[in-house]
ModelCIF file with pLDDT and N, C-alpha, C, O atoms, coordinates in Angstrom:
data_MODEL
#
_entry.id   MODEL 
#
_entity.id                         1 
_entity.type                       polymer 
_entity.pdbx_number_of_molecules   1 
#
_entity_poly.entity_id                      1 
_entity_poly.type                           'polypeptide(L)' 
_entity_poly.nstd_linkage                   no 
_entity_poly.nstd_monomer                   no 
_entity_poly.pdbx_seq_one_letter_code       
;(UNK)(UNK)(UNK)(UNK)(UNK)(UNK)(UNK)(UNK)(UNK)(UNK)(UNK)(UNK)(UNK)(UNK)(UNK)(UNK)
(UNK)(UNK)(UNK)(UNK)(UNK)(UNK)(UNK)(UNK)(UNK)(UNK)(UNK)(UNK)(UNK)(UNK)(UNK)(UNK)
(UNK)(UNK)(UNK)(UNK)(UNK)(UNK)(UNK)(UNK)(UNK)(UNK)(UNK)(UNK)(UNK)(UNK)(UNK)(UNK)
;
_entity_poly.pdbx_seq_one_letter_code_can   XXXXXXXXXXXXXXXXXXXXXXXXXXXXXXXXXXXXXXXXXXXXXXXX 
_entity_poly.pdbx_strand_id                 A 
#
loop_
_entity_poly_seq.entity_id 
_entity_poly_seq.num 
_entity_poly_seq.mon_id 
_entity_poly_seq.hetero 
1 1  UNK n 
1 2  UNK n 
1 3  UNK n 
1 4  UNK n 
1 5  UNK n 
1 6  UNK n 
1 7  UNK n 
1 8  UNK n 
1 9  UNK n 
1 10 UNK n 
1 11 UNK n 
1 12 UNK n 
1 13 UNK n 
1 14 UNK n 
1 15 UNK n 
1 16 UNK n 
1 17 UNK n 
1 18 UNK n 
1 19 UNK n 
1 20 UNK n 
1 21 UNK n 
1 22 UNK n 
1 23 UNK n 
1 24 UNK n 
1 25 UNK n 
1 26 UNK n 
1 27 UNK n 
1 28 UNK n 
1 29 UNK n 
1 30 UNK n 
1 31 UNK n 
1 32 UNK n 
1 33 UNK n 
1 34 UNK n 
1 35 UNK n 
1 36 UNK n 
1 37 UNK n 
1 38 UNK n 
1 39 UNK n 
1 40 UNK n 
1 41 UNK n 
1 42 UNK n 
1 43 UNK n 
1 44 UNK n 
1 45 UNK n 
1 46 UNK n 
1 47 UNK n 
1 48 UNK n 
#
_struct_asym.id          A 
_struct_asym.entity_id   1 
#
loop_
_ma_qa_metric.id 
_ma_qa_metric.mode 
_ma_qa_metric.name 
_ma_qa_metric.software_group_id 
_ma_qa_metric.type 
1 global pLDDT . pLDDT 
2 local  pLDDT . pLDDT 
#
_ma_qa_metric_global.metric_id      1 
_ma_qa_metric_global.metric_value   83.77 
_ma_qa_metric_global.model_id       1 
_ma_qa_metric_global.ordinal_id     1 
#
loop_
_ma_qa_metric_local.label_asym_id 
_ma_qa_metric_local.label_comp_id 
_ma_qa_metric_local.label_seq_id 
_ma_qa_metric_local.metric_id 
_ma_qa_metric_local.metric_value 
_ma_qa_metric_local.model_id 
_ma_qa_metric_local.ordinal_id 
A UNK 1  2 89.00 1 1  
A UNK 2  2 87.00 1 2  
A UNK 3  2 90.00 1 3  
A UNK 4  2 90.00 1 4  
A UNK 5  2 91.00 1 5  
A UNK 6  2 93.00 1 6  
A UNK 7  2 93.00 1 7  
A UNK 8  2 91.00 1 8  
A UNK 9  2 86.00 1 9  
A UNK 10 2 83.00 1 10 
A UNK 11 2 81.00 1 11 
A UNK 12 2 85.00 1 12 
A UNK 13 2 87.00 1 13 
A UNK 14 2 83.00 1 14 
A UNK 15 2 83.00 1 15 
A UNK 16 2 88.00 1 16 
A UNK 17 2 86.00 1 17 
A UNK 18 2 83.00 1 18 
A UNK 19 2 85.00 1 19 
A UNK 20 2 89.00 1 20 
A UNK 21 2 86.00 1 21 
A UNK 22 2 85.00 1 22 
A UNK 23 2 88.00 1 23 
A UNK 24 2 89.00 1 24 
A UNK 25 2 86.00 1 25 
A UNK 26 2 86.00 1 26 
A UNK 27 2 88.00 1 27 
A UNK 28 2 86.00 1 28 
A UNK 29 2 85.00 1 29 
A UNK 30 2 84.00 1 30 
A UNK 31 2 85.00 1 31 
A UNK 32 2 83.00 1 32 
A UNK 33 2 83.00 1 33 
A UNK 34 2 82.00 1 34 
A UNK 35 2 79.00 1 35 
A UNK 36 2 80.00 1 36 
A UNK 37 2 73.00 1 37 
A UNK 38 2 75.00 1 38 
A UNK 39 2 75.00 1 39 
A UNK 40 2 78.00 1 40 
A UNK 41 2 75.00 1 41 
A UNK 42 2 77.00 1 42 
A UNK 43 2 79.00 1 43 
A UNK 44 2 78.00 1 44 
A UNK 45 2 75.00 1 45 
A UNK 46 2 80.00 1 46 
A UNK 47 2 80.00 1 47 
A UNK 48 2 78.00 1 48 
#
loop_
_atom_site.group_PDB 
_atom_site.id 
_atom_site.type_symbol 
_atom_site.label_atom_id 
_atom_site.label_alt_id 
_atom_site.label_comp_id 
_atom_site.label_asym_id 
_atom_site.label_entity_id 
_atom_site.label_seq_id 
_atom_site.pdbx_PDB_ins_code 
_atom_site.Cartn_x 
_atom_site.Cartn_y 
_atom_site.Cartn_z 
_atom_site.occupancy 
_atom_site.B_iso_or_equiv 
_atom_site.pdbx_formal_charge 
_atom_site.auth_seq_id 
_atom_site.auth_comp_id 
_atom_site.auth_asym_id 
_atom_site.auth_atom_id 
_atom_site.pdbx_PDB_model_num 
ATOM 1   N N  . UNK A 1 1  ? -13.397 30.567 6.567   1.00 89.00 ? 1  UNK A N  1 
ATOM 2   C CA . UNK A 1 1  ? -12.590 31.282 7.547   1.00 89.00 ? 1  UNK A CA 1 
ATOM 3   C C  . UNK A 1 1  ? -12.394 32.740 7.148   1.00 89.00 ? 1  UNK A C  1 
ATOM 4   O O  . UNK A 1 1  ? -12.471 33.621 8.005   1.00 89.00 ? 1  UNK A O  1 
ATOM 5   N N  . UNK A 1 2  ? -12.150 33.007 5.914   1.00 87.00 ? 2  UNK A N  1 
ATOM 6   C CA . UNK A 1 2  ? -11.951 34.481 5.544   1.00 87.00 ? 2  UNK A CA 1 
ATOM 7   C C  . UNK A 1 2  ? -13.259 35.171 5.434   1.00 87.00 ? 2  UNK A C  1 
ATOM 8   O O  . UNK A 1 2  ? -13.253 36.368 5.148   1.00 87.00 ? 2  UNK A O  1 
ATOM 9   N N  . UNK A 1 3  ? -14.220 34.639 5.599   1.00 90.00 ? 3  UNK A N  1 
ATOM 10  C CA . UNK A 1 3  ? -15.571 35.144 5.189   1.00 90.00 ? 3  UNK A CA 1 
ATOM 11  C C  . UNK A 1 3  ? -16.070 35.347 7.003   1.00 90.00 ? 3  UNK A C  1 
ATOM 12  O O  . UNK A 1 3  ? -16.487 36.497 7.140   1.00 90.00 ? 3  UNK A O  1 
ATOM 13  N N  . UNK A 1 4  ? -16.099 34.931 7.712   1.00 90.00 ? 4  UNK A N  1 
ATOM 14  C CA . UNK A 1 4  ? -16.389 34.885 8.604   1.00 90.00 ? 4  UNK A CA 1 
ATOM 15  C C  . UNK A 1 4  ? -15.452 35.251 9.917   1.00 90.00 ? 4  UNK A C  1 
ATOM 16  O O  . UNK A 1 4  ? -16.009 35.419 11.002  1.00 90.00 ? 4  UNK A O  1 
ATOM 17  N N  . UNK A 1 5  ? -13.838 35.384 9.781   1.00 91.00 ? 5  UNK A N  1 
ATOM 18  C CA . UNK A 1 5  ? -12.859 35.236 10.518  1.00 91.00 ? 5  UNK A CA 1 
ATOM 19  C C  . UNK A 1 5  ? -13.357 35.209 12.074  1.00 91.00 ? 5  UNK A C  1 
ATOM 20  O O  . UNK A 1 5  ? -13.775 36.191 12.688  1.00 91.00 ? 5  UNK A O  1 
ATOM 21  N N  . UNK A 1 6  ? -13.191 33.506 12.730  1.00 93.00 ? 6  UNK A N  1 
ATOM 22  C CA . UNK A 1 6  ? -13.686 33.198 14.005  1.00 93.00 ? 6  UNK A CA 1 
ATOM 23  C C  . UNK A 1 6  ? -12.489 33.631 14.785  1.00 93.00 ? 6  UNK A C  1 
ATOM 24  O O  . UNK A 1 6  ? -12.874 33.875 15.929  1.00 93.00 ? 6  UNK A O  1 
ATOM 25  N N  . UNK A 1 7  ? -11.099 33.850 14.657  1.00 93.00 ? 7  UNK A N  1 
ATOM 26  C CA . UNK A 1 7  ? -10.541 33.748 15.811  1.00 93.00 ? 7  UNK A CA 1 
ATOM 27  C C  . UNK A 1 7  ? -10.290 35.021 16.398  1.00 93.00 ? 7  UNK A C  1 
ATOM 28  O O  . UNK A 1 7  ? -10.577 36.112 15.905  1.00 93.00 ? 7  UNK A O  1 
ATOM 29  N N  . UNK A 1 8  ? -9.703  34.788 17.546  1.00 91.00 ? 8  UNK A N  1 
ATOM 30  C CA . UNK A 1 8  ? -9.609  36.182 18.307  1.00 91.00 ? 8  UNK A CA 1 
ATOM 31  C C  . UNK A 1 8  ? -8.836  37.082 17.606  1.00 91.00 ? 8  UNK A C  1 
ATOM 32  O O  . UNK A 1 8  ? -9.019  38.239 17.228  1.00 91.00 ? 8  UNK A O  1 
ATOM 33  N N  . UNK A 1 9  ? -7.488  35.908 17.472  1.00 86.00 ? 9  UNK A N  1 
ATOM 34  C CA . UNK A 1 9  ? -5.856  36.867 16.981  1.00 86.00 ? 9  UNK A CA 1 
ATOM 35  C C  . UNK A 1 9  ? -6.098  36.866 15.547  1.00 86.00 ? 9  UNK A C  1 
ATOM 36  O O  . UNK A 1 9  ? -6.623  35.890 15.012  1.00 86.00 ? 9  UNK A O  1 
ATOM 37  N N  . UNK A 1 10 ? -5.634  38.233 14.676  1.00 83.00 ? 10 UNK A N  1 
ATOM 38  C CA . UNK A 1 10 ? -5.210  38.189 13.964  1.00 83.00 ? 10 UNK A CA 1 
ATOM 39  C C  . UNK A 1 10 ? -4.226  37.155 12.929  1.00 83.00 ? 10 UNK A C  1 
ATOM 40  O O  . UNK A 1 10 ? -4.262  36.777 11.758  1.00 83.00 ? 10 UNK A O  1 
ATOM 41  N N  . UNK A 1 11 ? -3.153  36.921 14.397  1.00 81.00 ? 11 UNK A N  1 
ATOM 42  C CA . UNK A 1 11 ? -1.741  35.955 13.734  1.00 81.00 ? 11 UNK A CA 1 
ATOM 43  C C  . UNK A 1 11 ? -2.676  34.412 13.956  1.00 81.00 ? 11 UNK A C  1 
ATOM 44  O O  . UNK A 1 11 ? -1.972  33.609 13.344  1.00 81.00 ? 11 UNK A O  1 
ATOM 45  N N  . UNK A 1 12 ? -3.357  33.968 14.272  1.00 85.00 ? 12 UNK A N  1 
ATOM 46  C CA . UNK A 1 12 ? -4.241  32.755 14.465  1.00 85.00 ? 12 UNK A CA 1 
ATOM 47  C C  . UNK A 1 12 ? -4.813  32.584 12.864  1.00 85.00 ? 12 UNK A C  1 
ATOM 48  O O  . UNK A 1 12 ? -4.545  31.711 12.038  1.00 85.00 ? 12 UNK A O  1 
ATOM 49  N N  . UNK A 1 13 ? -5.860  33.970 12.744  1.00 87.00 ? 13 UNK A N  1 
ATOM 50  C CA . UNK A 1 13 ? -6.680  33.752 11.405  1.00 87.00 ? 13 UNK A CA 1 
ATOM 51  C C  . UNK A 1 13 ? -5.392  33.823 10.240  1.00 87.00 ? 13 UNK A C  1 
ATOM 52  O O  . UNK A 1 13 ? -5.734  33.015 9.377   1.00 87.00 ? 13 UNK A O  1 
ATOM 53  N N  . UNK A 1 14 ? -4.370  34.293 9.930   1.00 83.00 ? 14 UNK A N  1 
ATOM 54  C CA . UNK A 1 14 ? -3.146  34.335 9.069   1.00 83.00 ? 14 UNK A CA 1 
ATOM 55  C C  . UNK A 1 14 ? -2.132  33.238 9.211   1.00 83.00 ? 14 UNK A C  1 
ATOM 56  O O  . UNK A 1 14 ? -1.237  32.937 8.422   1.00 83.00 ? 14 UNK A O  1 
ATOM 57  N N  . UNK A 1 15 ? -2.464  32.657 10.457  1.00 83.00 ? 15 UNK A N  1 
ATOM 58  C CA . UNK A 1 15 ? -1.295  31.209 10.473  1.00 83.00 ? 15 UNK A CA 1 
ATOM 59  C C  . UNK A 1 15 ? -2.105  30.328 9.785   1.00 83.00 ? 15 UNK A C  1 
ATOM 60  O O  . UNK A 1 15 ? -1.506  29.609 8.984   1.00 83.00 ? 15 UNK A O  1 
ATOM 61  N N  . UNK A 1 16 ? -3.633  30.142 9.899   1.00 88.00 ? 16 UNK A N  1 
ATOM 62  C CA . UNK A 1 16 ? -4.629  29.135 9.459   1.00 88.00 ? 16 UNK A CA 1 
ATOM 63  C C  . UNK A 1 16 ? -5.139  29.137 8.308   1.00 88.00 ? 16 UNK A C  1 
ATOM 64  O O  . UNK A 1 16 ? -5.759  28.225 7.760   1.00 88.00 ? 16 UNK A O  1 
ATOM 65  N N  . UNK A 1 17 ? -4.808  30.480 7.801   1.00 86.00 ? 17 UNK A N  1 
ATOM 66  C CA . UNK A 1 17 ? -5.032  30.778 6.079   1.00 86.00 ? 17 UNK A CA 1 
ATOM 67  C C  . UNK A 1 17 ? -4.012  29.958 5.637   1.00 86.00 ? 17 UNK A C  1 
ATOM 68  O O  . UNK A 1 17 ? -4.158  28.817 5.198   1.00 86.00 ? 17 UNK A O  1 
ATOM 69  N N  . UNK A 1 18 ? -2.490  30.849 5.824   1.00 83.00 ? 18 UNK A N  1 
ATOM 70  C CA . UNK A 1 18 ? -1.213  29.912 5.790   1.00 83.00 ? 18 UNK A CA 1 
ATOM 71  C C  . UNK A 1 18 ? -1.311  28.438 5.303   1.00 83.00 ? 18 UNK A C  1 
ATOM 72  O O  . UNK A 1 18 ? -1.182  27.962 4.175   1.00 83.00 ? 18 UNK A O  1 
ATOM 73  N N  . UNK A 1 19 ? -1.600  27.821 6.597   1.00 85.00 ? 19 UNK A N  1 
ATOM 74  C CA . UNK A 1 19 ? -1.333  26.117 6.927   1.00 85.00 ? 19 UNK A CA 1 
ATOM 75  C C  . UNK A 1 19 ? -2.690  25.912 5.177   1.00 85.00 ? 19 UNK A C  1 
ATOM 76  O O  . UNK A 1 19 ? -2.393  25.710 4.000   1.00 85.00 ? 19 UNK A O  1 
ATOM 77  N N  . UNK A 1 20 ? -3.844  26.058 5.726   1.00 89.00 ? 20 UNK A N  1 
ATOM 78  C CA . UNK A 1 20 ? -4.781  25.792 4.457   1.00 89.00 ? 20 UNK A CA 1 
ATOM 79  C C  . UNK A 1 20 ? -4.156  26.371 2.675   1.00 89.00 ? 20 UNK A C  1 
ATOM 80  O O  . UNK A 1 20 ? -4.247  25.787 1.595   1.00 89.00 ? 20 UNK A O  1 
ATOM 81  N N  . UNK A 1 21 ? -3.734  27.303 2.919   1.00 86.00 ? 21 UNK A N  1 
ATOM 82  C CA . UNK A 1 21 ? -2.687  27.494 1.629   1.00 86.00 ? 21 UNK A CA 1 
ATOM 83  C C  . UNK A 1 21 ? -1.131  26.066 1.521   1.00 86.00 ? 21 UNK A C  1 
ATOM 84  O O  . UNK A 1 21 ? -1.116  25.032 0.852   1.00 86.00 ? 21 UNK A O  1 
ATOM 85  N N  . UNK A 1 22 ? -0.579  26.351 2.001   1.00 85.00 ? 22 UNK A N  1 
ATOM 86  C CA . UNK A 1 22 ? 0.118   24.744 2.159   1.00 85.00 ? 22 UNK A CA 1 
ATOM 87  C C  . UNK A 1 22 ? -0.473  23.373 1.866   1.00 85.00 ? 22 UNK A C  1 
ATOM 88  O O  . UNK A 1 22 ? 0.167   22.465 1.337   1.00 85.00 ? 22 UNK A O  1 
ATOM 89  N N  . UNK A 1 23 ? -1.783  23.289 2.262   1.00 88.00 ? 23 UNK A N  1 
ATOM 90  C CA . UNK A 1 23 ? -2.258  21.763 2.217   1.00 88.00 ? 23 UNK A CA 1 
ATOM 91  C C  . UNK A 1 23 ? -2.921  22.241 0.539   1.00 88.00 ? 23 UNK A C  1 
ATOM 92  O O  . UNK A 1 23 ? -2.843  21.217 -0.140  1.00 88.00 ? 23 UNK A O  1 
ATOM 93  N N  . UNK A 1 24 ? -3.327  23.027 -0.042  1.00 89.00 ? 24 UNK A N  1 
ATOM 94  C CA . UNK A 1 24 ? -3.909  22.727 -1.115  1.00 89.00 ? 24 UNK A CA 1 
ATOM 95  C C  . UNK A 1 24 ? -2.529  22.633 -2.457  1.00 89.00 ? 24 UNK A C  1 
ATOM 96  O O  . UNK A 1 24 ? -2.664  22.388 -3.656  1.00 89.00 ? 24 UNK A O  1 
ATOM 97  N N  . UNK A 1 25 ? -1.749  22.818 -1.973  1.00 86.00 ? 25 UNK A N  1 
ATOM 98  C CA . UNK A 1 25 ? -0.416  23.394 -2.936  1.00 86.00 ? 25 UNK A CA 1 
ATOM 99  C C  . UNK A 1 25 ? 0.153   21.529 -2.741  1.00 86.00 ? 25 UNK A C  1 
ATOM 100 O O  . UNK A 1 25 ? 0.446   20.978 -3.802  1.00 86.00 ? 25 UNK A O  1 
ATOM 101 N N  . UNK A 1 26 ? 0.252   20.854 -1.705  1.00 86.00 ? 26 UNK A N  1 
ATOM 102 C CA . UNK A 1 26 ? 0.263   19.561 -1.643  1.00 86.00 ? 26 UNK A CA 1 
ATOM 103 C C  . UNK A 1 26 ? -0.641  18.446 -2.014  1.00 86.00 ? 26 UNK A C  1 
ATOM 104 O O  . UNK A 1 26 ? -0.261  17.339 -2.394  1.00 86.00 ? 26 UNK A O  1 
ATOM 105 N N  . UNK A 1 27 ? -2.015  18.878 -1.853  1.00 88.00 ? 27 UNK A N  1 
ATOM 106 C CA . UNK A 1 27 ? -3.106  18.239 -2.873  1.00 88.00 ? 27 UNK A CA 1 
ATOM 107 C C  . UNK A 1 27 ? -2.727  18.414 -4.402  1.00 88.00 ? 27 UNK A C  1 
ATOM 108 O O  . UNK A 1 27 ? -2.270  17.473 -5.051  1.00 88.00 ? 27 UNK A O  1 
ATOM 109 N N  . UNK A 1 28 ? -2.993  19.964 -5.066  1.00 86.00 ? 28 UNK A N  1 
ATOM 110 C CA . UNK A 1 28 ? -2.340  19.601 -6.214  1.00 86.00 ? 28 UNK A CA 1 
ATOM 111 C C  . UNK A 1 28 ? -0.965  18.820 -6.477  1.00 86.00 ? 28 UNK A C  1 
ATOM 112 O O  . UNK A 1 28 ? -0.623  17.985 -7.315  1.00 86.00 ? 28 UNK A O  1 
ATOM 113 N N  . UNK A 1 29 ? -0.551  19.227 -5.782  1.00 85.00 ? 29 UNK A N  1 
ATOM 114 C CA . UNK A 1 29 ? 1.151   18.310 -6.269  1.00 85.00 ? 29 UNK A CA 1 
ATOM 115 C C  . UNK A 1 29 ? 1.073   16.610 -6.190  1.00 85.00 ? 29 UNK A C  1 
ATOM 116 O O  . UNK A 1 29 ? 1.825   15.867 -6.821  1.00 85.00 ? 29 UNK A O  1 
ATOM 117 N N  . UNK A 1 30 ? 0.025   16.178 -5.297  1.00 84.00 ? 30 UNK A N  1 
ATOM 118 C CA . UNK A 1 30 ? -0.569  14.997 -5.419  1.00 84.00 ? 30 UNK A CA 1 
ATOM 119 C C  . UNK A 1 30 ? -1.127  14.788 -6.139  1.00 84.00 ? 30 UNK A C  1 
ATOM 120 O O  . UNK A 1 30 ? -1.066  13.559 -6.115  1.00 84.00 ? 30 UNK A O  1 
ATOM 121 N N  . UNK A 1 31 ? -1.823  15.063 -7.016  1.00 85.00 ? 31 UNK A N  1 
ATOM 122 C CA . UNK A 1 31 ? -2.842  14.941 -8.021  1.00 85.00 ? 31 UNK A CA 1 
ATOM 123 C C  . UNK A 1 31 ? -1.626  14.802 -9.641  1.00 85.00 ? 31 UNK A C  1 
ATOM 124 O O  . UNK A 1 31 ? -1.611  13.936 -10.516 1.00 85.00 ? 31 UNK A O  1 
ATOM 125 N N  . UNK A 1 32 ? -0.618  16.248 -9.440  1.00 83.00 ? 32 UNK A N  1 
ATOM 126 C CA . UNK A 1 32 ? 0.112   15.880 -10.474 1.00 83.00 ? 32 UNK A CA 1 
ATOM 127 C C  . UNK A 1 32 ? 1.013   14.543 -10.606 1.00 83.00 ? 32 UNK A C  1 
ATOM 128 O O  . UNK A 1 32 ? 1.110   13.792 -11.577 1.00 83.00 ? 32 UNK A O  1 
ATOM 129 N N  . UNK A 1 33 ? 1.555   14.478 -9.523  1.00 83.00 ? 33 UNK A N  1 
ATOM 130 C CA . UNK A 1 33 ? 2.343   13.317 -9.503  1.00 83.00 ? 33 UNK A CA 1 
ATOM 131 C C  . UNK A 1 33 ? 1.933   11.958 -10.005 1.00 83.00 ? 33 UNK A C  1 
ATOM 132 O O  . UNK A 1 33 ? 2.546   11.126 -10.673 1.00 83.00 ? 33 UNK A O  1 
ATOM 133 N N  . UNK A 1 34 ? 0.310   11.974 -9.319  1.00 82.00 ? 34 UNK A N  1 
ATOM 134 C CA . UNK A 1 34 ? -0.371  10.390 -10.135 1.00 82.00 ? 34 UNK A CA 1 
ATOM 135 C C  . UNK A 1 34 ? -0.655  10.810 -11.703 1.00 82.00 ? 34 UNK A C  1 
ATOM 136 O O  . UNK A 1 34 ? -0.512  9.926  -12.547 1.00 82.00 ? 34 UNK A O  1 
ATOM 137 N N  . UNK A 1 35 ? -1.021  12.031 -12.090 1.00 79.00 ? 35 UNK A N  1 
ATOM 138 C CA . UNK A 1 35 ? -1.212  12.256 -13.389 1.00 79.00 ? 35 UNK A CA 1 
ATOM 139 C C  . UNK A 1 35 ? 0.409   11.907 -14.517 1.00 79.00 ? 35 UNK A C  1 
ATOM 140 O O  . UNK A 1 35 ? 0.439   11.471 -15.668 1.00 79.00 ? 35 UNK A O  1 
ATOM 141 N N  . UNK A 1 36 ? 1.385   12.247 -13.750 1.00 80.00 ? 36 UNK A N  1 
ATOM 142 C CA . UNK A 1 36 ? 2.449   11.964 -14.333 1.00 80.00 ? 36 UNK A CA 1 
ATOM 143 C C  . UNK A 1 36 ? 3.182   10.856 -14.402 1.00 80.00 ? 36 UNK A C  1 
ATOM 144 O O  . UNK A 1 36 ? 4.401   10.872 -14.568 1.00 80.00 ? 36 UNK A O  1 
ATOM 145 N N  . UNK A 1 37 ? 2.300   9.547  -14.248 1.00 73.00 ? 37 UNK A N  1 
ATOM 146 C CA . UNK A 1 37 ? 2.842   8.522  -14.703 1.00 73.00 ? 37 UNK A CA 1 
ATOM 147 C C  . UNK A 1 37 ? 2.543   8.287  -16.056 1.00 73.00 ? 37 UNK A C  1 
ATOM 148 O O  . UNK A 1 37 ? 3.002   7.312  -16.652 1.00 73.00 ? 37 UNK A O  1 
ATOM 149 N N  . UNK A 1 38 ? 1.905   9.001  -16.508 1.00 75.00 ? 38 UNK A N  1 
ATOM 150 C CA . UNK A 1 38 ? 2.146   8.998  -18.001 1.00 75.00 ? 38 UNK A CA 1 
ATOM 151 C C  . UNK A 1 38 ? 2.932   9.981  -18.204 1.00 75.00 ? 38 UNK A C  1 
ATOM 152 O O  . UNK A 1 38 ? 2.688   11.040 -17.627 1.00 75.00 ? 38 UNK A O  1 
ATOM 153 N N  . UNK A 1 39 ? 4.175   9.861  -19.157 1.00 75.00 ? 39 UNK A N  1 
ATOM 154 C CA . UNK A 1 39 ? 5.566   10.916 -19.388 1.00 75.00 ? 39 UNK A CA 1 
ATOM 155 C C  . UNK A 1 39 ? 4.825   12.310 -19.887 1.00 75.00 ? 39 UNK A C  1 
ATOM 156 O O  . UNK A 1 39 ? 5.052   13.403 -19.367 1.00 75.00 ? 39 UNK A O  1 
ATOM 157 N N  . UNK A 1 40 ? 3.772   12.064 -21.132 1.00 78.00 ? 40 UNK A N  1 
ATOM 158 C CA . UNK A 1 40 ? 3.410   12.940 -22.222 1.00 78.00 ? 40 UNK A CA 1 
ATOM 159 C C  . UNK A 1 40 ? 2.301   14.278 -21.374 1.00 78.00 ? 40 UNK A C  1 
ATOM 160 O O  . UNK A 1 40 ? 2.253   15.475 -21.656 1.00 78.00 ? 40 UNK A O  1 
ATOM 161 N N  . UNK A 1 41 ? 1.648   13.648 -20.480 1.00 75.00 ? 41 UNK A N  1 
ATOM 162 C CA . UNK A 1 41 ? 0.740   14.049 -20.044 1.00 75.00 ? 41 UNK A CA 1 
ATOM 163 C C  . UNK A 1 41 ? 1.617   14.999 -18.881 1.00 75.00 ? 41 UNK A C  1 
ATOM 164 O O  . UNK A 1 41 ? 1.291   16.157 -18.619 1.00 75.00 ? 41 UNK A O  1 
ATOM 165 N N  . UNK A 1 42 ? 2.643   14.378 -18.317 1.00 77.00 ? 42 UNK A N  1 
ATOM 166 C CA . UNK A 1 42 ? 3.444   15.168 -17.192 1.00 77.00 ? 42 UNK A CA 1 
ATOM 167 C C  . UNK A 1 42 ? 3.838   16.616 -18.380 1.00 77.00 ? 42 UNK A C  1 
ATOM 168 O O  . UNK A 1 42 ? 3.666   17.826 -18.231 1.00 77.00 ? 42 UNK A O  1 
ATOM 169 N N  . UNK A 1 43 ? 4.284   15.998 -19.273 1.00 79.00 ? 43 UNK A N  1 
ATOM 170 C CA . UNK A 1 43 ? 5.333   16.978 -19.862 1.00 79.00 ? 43 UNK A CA 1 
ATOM 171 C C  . UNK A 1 43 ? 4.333   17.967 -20.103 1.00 79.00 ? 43 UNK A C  1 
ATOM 172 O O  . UNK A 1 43 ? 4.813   19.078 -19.879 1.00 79.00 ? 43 UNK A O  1 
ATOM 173 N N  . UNK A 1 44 ? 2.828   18.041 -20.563 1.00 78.00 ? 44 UNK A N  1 
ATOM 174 C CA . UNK A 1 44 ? 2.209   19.022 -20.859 1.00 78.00 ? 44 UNK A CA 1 
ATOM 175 C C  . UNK A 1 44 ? 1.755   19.518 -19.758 1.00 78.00 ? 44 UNK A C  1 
ATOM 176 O O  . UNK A 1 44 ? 0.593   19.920 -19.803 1.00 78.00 ? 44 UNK A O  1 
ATOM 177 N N  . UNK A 1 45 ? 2.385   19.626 -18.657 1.00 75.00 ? 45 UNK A N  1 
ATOM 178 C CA . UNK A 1 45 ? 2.124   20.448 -17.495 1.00 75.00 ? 45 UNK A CA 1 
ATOM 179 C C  . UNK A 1 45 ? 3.354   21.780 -17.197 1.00 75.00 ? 45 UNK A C  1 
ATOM 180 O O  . UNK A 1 45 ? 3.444   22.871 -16.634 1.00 75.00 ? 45 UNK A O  1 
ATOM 181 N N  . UNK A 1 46 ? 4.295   20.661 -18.131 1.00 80.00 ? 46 UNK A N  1 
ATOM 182 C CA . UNK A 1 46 ? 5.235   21.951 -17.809 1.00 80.00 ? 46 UNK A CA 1 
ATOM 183 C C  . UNK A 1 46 ? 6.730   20.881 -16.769 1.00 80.00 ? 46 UNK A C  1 
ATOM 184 O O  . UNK A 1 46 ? 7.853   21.311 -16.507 1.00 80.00 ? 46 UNK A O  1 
ATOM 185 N N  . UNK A 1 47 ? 6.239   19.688 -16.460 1.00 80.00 ? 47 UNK A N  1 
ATOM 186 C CA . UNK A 1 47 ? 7.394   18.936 -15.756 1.00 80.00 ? 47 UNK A CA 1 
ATOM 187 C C  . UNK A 1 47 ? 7.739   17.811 -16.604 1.00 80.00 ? 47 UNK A C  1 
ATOM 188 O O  . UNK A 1 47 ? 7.063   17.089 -17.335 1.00 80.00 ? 47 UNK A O  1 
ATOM 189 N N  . UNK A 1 48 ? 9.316   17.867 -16.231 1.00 78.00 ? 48 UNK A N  1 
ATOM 190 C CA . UNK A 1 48 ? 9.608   16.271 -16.887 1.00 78.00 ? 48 UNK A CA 1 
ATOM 191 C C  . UNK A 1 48 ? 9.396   15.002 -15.954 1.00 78.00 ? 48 UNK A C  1 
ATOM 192 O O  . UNK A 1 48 ? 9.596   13.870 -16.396 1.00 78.00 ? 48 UNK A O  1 
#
C-alpha cells in the first residue's frame, strides 16, 4: 500500500496504514502472550 498508494483520498491511504499498524501491534501481543506461559521467558521480554 505505501509503495504503490491505490486510493483516491489521502485520509483512506492513512486510515489503512493506521488499521494495518493496529493489527500487527495485536499479532505481536498474541504471539507474546502464548510465549508467556512460561514465567522466565515472559520476564525476559520485559513483562511479568
Amino acid at each position: 500500500m505505501i509503495y504503490i498508494e491505490p486510493f483516491r483520498s489521502t485520509t483512506d491511504s492513512r486510515l489503512f496504514a493506521l488499521q494495518q499498524m493496529v493489527l500487527l501491534v495485536l499479532f505481536q501481543a498474541v504471539t507474546l502472550i502464548r510465549l508467556c506461559d512460561e514465567q522466565r521467558l515472559c520476564r525476559s521480554f520485559g513483562f511479568e
